[in-house]
Protein backbone atom coordinates (compact mmCIF):
# COMPACT_ATOMS: atom_id res chain seq x y z
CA UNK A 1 13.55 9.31 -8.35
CA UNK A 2 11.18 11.66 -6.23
CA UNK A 3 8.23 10.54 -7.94
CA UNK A 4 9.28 6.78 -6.65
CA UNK A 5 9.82 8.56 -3.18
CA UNK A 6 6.37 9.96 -3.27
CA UNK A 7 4.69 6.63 -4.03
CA UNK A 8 6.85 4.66 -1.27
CA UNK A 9 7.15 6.77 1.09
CA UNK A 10 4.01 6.73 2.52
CA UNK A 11 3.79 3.36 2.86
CA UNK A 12 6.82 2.87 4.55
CA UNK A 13 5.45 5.55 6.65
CA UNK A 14 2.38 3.35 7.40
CA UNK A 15 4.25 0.60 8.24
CA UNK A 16 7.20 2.08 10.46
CA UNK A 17 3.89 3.41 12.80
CA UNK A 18 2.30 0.47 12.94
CA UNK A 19 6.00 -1.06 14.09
CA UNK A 20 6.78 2.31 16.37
CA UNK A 21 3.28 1.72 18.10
CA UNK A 22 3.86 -1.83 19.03
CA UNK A 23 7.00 -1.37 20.06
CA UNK A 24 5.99 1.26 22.65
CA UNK A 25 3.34 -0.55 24.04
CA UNK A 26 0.91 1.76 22.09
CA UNK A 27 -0.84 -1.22 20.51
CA UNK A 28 -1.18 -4.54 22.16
CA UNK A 29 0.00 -8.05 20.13
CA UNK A 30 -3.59 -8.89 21.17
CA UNK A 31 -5.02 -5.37 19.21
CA UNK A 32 -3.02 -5.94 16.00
CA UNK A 33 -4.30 -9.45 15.88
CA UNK A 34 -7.14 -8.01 16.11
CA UNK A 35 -6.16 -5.13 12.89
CA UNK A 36 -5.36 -8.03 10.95
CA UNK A 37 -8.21 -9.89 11.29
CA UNK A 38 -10.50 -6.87 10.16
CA UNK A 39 -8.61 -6.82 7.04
CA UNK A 40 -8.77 -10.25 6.37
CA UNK A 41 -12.51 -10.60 7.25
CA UNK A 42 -13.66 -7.23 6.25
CA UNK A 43 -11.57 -4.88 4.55
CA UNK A 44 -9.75 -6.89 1.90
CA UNK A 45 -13.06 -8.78 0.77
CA UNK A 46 -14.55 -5.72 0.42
CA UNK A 47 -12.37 -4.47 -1.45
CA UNK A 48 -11.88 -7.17 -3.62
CA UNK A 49 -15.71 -7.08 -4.43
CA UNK A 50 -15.33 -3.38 -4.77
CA UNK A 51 -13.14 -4.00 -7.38
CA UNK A 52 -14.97 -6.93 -9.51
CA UNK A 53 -18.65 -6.44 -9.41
CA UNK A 54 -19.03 -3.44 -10.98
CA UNK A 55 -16.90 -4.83 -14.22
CA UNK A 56 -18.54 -6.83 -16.58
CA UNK A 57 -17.59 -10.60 -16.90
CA UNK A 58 -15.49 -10.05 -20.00
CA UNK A 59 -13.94 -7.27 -18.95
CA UNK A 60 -13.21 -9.73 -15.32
CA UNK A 61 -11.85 -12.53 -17.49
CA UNK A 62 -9.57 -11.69 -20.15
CA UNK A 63 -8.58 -15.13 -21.07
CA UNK A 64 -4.77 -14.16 -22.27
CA UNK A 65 -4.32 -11.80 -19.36
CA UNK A 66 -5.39 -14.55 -17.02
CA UNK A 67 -2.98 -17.27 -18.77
CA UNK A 68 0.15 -15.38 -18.50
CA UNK A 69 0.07 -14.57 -15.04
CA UNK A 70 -1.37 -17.91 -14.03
CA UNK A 71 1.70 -19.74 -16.01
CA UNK A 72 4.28 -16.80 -14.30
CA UNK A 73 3.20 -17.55 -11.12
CA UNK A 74 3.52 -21.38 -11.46
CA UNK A 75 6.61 -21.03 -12.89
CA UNK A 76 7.79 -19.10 -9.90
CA UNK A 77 5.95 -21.48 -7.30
CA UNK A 78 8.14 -24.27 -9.17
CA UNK A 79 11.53 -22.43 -9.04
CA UNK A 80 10.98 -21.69 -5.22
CA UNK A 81 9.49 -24.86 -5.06
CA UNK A 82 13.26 -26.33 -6.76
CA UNK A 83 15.36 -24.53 -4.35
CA UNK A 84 13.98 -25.06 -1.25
CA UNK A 85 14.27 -29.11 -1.43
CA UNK A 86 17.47 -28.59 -3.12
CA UNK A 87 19.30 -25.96 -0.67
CA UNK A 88 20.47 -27.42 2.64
CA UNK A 89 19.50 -23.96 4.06
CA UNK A 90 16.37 -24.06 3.74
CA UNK A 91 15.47 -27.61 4.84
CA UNK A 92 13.46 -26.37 7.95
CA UNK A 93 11.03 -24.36 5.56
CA UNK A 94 8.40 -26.10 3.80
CA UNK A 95 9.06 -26.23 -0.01
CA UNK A 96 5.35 -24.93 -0.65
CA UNK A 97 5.94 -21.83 1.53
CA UNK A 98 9.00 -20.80 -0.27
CA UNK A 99 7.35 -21.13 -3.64
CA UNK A 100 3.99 -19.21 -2.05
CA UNK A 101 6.42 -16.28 -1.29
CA UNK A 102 8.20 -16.41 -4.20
CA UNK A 103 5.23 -16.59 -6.67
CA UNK A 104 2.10 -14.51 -4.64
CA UNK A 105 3.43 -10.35 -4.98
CA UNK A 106 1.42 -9.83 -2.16
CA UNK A 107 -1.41 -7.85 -4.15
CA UNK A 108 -3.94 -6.90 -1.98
CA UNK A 109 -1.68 -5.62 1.01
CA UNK A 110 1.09 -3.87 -1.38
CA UNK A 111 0.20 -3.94 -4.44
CA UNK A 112 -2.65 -1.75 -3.75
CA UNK A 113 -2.06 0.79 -1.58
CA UNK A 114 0.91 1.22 -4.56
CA UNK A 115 -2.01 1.01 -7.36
CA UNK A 116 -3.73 3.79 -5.27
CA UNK A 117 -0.83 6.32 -4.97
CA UNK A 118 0.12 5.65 -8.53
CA UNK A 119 -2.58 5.80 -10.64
CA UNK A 120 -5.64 8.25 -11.01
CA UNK A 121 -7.67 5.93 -11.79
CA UNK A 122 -6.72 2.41 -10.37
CA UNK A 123 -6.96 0.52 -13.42
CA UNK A 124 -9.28 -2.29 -11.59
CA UNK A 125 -9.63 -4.97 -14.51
CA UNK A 126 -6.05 -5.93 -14.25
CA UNK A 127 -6.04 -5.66 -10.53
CA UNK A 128 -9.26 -8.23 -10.51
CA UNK A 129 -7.93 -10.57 -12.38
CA UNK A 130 -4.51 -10.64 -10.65
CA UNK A 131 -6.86 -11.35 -7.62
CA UNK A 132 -8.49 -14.38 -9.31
CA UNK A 133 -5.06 -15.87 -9.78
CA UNK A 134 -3.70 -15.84 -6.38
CA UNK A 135 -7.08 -16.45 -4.66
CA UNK A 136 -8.39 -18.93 -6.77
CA UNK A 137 -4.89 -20.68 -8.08
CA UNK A 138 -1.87 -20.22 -6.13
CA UNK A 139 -3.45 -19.71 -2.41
CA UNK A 140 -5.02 -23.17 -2.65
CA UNK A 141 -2.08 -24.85 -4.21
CA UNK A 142 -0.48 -23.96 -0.79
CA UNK A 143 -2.82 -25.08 1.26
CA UNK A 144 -3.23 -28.31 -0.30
CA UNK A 145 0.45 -29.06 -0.19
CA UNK A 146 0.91 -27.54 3.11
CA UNK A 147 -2.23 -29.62 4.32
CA UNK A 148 -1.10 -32.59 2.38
CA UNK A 149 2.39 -32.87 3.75
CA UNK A 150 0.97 -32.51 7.23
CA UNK A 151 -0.89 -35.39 6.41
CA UNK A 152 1.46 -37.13 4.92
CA UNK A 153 3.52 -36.98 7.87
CA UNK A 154 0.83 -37.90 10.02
CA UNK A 155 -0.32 -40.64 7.73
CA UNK A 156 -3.55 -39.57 6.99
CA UNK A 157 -3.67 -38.18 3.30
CA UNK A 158 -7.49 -39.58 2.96
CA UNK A 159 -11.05 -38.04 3.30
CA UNK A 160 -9.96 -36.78 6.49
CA UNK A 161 -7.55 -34.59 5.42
CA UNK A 162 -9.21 -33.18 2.36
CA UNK A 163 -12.92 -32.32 3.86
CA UNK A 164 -11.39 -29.76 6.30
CA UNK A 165 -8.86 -28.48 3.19
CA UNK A 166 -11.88 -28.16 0.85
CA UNK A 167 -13.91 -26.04 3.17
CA UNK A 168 -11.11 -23.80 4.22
CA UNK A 169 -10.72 -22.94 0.81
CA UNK A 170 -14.10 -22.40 -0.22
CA UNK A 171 -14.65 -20.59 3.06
CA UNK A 172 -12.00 -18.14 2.84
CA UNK A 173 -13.50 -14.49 2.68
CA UNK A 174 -11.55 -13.41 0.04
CA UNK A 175 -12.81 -16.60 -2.41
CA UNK A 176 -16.14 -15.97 -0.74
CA UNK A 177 -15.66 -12.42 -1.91
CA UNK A 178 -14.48 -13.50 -5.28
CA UNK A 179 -17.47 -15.68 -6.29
CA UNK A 180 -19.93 -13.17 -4.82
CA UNK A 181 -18.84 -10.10 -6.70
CA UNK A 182 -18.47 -12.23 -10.12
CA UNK A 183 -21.90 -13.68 -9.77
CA UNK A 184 -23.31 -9.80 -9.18
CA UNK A 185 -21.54 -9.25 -11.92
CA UNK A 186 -22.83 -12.45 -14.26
CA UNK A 187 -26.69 -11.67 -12.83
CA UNK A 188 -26.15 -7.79 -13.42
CA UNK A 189 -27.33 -7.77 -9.98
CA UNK A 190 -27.85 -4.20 -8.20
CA UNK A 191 -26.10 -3.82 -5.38
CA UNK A 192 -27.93 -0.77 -2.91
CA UNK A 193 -26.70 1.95 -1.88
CA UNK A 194 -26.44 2.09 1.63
CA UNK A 195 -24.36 -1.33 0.95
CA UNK A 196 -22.37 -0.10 -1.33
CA UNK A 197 -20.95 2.95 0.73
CA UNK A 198 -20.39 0.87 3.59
CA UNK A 199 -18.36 -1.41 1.14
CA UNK A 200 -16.36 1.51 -0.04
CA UNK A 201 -15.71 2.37 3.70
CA UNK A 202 -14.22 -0.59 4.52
CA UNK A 203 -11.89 -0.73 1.09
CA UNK A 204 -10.78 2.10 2.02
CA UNK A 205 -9.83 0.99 5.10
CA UNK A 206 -8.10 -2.05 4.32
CA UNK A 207 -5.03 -0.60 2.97
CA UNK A 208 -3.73 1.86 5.80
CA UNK A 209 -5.22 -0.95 8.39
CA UNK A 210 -3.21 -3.96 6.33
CA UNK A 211 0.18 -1.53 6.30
CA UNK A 212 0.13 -0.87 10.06
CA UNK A 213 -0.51 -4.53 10.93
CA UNK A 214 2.58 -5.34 8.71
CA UNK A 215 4.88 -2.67 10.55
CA UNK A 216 3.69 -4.40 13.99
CA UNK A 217 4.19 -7.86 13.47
CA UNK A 218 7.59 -7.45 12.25
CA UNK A 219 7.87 -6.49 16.17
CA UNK A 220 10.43 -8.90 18.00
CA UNK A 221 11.33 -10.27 14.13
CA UNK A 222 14.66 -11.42 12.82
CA UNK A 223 15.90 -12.42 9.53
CA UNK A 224 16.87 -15.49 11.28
CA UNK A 225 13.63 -16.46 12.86
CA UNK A 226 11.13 -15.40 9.56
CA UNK A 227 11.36 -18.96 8.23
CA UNK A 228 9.73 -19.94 11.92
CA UNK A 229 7.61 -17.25 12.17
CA UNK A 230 5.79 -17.56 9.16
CA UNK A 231 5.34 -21.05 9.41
CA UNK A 232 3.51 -20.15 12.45
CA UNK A 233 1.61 -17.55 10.58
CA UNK A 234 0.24 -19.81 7.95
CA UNK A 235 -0.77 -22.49 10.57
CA UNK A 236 -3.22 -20.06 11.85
């Protein structure tokens, strides 16, 4: 039981600041924007290639590994998917979000800092190819049925809608991140090492940075309005 303490409380720590400075007026809405972009942009990529390029490919892509959380996840993404369009309460939230939070653990923003305080050494394999999963299966499935139901009720579910949806995936820094740090990886490409530190800098930062920005947008929340807000959050 204090062992579980010791690994959770500091991130509960982490994110109770981040709420306690936004609250006060410490932090600005504008400033923890601001946080959060950083570790979508910077810290999380960087971490993610921190964690894949130094591994080699089969040591990335353990085929059975890979499977089993893939078909979890799906499975998951299905059952939310089930409920949502089958419970009246949760008609105003799109089916896809409900199966995104239901089937994506939220890796890179819990699940790591969690990795960090629990292990020695972070085993990094499994944590890669966890990434690949949600970044390269489950993320896009939401976006394309997000996107597509937008265009559906819109009526345009053509070449209109998917050009934009394609690039927004492919553009994403964290597949950007994914593809770069397995093709260093494929190439056995050297990566210096003035990059490399500064890498390491900013994976380290992610974590802390990601925690706050949790604890401040949950600033002004309810239980009642998080279906709203986080459609709002995905539409950005």
């Amino acid at each position: 039981m204090l062992s579980l303490f010791a690994i959770t409380a500091p991130i509960f720590l982490l994110i109770i600041l981040g709420y306690l400075a936004l609250k006060s007026g410490l932090i600005s809405t504008e400033a923890n924007i601001g946080f959060g972009r950083f570790v979508l942009y910077f810290g999380m990529p960087a971490m993610v290639f921190q964690g894949i390029s130094p591994l080699h490919m089969s040591e990335i892509l353990n085929p059975g590994y890979v499977a089993a959380y893939a078909i979890g996840s799906l499975l998951a993404f299905a059952f939310g998917w089930l409920i949502s369009r089958s419970n009246a309460v949760n008609k105003g939230l799109p089916p896809a979000l409900v199966g995104m939070g239901m089937s994506c653990s939220n890796s890179a923003y819990i699940g790591y800092p969690v990795m960090l305080l629990t292990f020695a050494t972070p085993p990094a394999t499994g944590f890669a190819m966890v990434l690949l999963v949600e970044n390269l299966l489950m993320i896009p499935l939401t976006l394309v049925l997000l996107e597509y139901g937008a265009g559906r009720g819109s009526g345009n579910t053509g070449l209109a809608l998917w050009r934009p949806l394609v690039r927004r995936v492919l553009g994403s820094p964290m597949i950007l991140a994914v593809f770069s740090s397995m093709a260093v990886s494929l190439f056995d490409i050297a990566v210096p090492a003035v990059l490399d530190q500064s890498l390491a800098m900013l994976a380290q930062a992610a974590p802390p940075v990601a925690l706050f920005v949790i604890g401040g947008s949950l600033v002004g929340a309810s239980l009642r309005g998080m279906g709203g807000a986080g459609i709002r959050h995905c539409d950005r």
